[in-house]
PDB file of N, CA and C in Angstrom:
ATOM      1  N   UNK A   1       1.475  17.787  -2.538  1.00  0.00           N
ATOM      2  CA  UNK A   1       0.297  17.100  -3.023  1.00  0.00           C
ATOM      3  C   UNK A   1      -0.928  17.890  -2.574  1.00  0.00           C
ATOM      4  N   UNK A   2      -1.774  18.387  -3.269  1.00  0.00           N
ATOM      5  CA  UNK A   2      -3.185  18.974  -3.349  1.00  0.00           C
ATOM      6  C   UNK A   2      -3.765  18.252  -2.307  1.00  0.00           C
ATOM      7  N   UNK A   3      -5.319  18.627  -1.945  1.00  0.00           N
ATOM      8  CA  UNK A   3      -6.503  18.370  -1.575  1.00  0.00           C
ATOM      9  C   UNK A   3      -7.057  16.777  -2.376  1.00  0.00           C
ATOM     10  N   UNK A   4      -7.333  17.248  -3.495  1.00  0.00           N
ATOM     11  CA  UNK A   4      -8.149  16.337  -4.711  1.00  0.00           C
ATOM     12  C   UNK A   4      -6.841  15.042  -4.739  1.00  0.00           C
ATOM     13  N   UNK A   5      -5.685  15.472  -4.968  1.00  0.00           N
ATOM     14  CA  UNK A   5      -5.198  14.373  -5.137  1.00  0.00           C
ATOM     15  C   UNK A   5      -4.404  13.170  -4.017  1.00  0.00           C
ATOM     16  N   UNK A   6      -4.583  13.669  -2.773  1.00  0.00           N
ATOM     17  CA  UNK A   6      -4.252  13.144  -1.186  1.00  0.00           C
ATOM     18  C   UNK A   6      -6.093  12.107  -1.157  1.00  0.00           C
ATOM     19  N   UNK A   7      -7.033  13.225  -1.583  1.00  0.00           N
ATOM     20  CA  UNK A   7      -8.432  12.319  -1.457  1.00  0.00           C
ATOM     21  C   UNK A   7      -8.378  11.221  -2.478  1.00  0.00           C
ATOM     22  N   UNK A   8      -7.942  11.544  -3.757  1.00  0.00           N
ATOM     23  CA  UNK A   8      -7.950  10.307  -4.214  1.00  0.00           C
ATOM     24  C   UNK A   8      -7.011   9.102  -4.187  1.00  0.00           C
ATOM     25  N   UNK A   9      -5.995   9.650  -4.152  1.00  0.00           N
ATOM     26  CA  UNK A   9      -5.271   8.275  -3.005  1.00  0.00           C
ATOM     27  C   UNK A   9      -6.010   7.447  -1.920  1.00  0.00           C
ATOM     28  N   UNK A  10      -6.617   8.229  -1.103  1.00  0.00           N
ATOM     29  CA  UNK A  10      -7.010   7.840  -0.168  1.00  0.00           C
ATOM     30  C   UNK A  10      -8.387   6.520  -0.628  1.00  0.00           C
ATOM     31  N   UNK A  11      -8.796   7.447  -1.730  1.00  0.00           N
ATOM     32  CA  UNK A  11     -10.216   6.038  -2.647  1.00  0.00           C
ATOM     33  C   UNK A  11      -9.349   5.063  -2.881  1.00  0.00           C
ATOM     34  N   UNK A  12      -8.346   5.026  -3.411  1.00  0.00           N
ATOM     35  CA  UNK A  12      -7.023   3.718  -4.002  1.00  0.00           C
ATOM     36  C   UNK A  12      -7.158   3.356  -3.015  1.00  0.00           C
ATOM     37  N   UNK A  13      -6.593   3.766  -1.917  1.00  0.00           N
ATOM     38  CA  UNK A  13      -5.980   2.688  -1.009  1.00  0.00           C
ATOM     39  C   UNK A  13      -7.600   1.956   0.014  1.00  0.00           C
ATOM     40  N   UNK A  14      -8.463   2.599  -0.222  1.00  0.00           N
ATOM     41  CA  UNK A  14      -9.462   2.307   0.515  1.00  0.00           C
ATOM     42  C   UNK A  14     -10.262   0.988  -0.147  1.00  0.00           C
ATOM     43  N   UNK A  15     -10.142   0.887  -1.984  1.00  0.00           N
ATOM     44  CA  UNK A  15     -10.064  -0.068  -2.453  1.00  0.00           C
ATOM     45  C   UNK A  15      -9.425  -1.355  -2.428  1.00  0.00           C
ATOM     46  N   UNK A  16      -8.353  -0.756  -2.559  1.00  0.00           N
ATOM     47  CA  UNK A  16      -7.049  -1.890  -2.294  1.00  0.00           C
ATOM     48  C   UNK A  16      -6.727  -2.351  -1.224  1.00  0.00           C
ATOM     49  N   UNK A  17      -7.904  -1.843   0.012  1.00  0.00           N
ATOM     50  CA  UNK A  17      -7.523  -2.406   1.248  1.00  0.00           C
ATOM     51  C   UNK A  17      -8.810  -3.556   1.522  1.00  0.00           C
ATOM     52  N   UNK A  18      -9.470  -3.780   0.541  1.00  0.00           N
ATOM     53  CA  UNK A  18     -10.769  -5.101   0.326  1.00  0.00           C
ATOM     54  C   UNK A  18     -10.017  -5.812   0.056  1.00  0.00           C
ATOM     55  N   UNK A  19     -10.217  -7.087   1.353  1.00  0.00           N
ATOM     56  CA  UNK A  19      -9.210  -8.248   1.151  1.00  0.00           C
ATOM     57  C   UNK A  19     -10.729  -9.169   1.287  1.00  0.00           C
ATOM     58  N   UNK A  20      -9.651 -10.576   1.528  1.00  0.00           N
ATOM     59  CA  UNK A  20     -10.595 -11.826   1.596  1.00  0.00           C
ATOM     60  C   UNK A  20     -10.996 -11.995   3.280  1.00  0.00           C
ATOM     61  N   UNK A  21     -10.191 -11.542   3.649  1.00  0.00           N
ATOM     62  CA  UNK A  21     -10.855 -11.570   5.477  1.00  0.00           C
ATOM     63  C   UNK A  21     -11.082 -10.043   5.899  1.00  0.00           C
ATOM     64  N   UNK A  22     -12.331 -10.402   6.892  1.00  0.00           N
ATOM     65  CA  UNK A  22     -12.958  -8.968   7.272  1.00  0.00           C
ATOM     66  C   UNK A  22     -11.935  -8.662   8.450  1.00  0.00           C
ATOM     67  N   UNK A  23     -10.512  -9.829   9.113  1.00  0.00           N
ATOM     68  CA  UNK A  23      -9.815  -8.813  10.058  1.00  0.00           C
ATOM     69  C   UNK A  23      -8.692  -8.011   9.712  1.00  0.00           C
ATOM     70  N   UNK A  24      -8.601  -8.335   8.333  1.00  0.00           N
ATOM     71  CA  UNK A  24      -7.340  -7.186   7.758  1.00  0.00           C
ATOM     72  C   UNK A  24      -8.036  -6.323   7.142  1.00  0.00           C
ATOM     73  N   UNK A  25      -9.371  -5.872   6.642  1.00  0.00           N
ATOM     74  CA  UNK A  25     -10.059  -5.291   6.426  1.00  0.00           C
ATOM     75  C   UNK A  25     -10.702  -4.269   7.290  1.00  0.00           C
ATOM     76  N   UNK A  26     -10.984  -5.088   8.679  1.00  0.00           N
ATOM     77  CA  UNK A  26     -11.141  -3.864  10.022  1.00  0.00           C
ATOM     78  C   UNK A  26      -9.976  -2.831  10.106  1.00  0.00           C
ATOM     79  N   UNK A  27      -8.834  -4.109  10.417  1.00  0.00           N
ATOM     80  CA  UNK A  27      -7.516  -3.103  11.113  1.00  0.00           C
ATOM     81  C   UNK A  27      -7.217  -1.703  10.138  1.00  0.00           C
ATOM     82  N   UNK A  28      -7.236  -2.479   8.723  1.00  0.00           N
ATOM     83  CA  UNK A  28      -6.526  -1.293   7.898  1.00  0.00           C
ATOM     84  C   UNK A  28      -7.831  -0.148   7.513  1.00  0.00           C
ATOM     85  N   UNK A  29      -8.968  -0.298   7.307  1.00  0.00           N
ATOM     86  CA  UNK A  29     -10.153   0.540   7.323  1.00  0.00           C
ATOM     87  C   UNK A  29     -10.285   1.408   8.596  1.00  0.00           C
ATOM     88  N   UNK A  30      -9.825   1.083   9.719  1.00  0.00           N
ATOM     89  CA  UNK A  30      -9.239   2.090  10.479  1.00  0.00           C
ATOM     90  C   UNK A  30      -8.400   3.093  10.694  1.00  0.00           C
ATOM     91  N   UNK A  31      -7.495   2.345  10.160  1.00  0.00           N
ATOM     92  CA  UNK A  31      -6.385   3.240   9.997  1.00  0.00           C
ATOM     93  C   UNK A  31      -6.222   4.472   8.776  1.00  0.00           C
ATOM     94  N   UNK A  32      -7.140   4.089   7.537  1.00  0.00           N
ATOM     95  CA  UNK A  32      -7.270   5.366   6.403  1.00  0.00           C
ATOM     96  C   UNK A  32      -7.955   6.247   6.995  1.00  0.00           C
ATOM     97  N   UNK A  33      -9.105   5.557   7.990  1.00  0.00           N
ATOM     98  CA  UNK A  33     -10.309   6.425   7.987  1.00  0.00           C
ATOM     99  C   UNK A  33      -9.334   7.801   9.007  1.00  0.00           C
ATOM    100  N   UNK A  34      -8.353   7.206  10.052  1.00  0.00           N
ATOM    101  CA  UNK A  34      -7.672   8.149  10.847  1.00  0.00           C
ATOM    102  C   UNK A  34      -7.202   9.047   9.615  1.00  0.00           C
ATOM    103  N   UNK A  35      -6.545   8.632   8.888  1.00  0.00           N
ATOM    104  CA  UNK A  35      -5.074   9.339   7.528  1.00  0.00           C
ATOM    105  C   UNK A  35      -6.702  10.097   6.738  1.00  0.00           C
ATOM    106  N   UNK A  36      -7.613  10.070   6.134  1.00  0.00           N
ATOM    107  CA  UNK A  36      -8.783  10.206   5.874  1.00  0.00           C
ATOM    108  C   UNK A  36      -8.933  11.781   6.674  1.00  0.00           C
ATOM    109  N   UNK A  37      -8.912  11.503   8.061  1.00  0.00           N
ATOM    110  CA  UNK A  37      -9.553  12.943   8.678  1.00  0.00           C
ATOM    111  C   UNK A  37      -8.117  14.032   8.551  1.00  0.00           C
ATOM    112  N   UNK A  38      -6.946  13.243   9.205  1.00  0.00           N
ATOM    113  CA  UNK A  38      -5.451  14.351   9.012  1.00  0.00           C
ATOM    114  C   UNK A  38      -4.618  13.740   7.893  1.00  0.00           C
ATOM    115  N   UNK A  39      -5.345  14.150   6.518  1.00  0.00           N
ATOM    116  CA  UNK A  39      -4.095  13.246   5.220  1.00  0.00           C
ATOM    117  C   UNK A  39      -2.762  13.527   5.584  1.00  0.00           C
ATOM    118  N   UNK A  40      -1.869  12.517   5.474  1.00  0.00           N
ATOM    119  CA  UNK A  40      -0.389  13.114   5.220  1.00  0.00           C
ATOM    120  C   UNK A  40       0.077  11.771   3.777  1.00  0.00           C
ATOM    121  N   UNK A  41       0.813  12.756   3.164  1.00  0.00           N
ATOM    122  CA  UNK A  41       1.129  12.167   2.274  1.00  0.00           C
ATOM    123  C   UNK A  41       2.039  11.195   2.063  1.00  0.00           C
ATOM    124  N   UNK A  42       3.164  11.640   3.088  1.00  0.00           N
ATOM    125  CA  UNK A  42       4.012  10.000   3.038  1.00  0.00           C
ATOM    126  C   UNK A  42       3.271   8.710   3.756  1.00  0.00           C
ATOM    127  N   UNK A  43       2.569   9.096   5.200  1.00  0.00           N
ATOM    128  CA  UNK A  43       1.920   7.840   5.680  1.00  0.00           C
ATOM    129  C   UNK A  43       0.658   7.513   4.369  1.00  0.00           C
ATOM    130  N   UNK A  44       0.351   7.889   3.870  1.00  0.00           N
ATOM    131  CA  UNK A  44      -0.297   7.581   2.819  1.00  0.00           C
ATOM    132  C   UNK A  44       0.463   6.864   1.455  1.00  0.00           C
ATOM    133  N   UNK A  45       2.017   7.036   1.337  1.00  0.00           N
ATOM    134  CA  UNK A  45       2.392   6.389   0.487  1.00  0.00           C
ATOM    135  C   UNK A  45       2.909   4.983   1.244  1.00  0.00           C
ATOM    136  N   UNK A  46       3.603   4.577   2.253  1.00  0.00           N
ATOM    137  CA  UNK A  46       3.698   3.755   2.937  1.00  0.00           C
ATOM    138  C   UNK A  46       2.612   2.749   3.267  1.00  0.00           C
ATOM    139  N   UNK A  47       1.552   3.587   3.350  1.00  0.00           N
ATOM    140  CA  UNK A  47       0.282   2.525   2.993  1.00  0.00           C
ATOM    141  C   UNK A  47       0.052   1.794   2.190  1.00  0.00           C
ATOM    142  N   UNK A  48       0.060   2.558   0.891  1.00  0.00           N
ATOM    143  CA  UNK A  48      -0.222   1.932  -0.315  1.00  0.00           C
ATOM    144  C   UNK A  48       1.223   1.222  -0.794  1.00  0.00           C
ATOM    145  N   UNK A  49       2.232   1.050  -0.260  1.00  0.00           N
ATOM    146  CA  UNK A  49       2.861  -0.195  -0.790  1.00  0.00           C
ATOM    147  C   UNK A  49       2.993  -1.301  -0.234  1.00  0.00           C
ATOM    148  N   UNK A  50       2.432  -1.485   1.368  1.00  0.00           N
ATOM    149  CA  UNK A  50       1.928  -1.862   2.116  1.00  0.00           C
ATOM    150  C   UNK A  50       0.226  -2.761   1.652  1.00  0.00           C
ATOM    151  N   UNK A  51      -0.327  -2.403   1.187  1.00  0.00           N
ATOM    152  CA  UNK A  51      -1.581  -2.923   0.872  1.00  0.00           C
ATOM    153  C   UNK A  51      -1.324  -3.769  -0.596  1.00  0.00           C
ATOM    154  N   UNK A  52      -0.218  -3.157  -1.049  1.00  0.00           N
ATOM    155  CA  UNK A  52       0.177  -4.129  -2.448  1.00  0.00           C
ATOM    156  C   UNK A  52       0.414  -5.304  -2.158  1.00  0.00           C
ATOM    157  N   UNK A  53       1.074  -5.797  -1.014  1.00  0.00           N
ATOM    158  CA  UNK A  53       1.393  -6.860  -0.628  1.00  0.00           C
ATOM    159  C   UNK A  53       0.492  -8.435  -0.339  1.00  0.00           C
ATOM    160  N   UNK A  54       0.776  -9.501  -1.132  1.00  0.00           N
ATOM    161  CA  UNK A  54      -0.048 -10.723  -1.149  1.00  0.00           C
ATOM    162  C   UNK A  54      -0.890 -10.466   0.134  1.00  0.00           C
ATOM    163  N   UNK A  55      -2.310 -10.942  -0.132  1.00  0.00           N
ATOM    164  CA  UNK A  55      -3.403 -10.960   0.697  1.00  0.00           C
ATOM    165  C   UNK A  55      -2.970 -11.955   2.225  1.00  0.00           C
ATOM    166  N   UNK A  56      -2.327 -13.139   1.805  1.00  0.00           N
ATOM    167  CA  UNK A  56      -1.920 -14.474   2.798  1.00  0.00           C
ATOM    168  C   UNK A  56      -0.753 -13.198   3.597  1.00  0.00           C
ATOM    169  N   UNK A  57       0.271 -13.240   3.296  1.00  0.00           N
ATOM    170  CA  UNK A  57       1.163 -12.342   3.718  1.00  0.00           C
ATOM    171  C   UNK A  57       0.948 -11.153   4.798  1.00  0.00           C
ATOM    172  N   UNK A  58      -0.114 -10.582   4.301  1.00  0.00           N
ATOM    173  CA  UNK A  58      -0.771  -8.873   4.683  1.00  0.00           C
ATOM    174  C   UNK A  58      -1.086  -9.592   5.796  1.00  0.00           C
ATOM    175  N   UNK A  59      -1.933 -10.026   5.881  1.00  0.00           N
ATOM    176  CA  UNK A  59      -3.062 -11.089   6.885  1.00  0.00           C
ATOM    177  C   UNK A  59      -1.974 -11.689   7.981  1.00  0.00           C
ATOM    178  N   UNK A  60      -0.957 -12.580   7.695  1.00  0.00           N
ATOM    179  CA  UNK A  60      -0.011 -13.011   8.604  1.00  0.00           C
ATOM    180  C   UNK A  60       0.513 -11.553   9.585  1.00  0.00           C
ATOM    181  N   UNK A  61       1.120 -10.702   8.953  1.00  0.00           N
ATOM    182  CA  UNK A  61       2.069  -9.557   9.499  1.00  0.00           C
ATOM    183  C   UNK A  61       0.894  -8.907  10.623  1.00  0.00           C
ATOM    184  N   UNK A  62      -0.344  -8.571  10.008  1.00  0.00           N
ATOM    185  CA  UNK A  62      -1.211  -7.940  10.958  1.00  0.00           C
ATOM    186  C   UNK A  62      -1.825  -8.286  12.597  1.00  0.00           C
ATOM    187  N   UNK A  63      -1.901  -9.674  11.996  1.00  0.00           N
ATOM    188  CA  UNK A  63      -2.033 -10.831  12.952  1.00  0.00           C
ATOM    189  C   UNK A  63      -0.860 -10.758  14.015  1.00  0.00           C
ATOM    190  N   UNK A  64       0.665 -10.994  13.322  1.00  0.00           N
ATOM    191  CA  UNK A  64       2.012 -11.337  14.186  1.00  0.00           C
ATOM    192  C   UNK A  64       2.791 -10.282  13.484  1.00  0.00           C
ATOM    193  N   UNK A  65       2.204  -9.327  14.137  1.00  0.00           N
ATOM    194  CA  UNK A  65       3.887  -8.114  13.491  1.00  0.00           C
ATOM    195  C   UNK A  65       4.530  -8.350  13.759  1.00  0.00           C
ATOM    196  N   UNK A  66       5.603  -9.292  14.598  1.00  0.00           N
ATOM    197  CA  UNK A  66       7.161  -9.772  14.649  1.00  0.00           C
ATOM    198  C   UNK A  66       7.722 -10.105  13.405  1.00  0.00           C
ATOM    199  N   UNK A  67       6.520 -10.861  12.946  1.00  0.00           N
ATOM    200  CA  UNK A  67       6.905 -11.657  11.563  1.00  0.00           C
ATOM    201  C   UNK A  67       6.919 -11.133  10.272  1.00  0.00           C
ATOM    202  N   UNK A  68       6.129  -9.483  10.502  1.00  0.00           N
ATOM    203  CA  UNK A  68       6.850  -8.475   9.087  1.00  0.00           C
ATOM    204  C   UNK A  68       7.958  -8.481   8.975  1.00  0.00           C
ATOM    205  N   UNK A  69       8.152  -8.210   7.315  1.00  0.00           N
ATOM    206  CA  UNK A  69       9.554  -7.494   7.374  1.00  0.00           C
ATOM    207  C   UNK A  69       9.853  -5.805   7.993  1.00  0.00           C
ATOM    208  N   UNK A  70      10.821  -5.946   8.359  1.00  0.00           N
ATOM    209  CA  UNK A  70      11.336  -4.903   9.168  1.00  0.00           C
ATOM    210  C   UNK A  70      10.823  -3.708   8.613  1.00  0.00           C
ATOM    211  N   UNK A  71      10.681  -3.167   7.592  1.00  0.00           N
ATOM    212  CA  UNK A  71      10.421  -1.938   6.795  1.00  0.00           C
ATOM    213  C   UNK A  71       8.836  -1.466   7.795  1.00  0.00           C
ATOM    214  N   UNK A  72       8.186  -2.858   7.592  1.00  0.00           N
ATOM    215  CA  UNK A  72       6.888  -2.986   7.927  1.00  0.00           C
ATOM    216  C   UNK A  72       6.648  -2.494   9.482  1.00  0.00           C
ATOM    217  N   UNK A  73       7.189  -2.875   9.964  1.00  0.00           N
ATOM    218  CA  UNK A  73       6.625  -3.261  11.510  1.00  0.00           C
ATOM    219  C   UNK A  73       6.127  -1.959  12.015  1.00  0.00           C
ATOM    220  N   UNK A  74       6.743  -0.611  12.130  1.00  0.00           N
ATOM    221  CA  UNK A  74       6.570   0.026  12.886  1.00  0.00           C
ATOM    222  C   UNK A  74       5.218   0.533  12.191  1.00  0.00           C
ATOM    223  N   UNK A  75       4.678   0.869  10.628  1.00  0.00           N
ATOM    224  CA  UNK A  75       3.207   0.987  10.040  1.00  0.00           C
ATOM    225  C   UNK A  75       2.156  -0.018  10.857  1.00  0.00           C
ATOM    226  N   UNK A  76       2.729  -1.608  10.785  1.00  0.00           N
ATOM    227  CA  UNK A  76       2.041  -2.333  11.254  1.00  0.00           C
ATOM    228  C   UNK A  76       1.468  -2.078  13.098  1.00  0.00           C
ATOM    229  N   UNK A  77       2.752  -1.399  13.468  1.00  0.00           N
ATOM    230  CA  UNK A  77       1.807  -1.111  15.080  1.00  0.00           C
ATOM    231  C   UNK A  77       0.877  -0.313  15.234  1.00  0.00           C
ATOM    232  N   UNK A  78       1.458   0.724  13.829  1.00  0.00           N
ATOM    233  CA  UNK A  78       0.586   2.266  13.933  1.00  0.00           C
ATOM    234  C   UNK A  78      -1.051   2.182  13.461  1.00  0.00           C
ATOM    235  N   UNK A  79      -0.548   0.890  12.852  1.00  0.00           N
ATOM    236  CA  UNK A  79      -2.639   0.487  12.167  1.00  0.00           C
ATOM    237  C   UNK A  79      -3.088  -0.583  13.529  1.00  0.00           C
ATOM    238  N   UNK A  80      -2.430  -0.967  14.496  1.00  0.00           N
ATOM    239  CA  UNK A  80      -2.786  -2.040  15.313  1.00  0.00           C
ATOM    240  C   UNK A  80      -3.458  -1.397  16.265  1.00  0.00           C
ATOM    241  N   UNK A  81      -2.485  -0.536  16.851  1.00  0.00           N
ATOM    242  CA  UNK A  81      -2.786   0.698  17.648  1.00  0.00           C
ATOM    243  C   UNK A  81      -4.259   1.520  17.284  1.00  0.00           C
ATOM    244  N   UNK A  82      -3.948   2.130  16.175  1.00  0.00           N
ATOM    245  CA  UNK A  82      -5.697   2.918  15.339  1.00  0.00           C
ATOM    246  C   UNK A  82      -6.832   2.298  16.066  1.00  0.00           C
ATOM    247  N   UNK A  83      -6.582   0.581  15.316  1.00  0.00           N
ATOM    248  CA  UNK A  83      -7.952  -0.511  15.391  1.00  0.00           C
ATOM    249  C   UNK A  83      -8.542  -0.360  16.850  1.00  0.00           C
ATOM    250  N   UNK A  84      -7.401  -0.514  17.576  1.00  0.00           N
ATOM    251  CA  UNK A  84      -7.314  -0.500  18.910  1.00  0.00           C
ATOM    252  C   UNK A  84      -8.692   0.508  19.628  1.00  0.00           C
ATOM    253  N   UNK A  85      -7.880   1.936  19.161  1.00  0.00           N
ATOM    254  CA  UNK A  85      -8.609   2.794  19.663  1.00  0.00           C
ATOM    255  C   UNK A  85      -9.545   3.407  19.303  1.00  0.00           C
ATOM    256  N   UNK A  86     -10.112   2.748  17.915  1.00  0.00           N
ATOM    257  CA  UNK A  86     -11.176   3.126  17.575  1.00  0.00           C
ATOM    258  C   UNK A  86     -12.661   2.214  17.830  1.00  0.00           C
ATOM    259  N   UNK A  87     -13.971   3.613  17.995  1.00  0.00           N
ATOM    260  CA  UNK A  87     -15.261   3.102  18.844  1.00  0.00           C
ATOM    261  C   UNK A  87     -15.100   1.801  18.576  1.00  0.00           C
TER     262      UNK A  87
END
């Protein structure tokens, strides 16, 4: 995957990561902005099927990652973690 087309993924998912609450909106706006400075293309596809997921749902898992499904969890620490350590 190119330059142009890793950046524009990155606009998708930066879209698709405007939810109805501003705390799944922090966590995951952290976490592109990291994928943003070092793109990689699979954590970038894992994202975006990840952000497809019902808004109520997204919002629960972020909140209680126990309660993702398994596929999920270990993305879900890696954006928990980001939020974490960013200013």
């Amino acid at each position: 995957m190119n330059n142009f087309d890793l950046s524009t993924k990155i606009k998708a998912i930066r879209l698709n990561c405007r939810r109805g609450n501003s705390e799944s909106e922090l966590l995951l706006q952290a976490y592109i902005d990291l994928l943003a400075e070092n793109p990689d293309p699979e954590a970038l596809h894992e994202l975006s099927i990840l952000v497809a997921e019902n808004d109520q749902d997204l919002f629960h898992w972020l909140m209680t990652p126990t309660d993702a499904p398994q596929p999920y969890q270990e993305l879900i620490k890696r954006i928990r973690q980001t939020y974490l350590k960013s200013p």
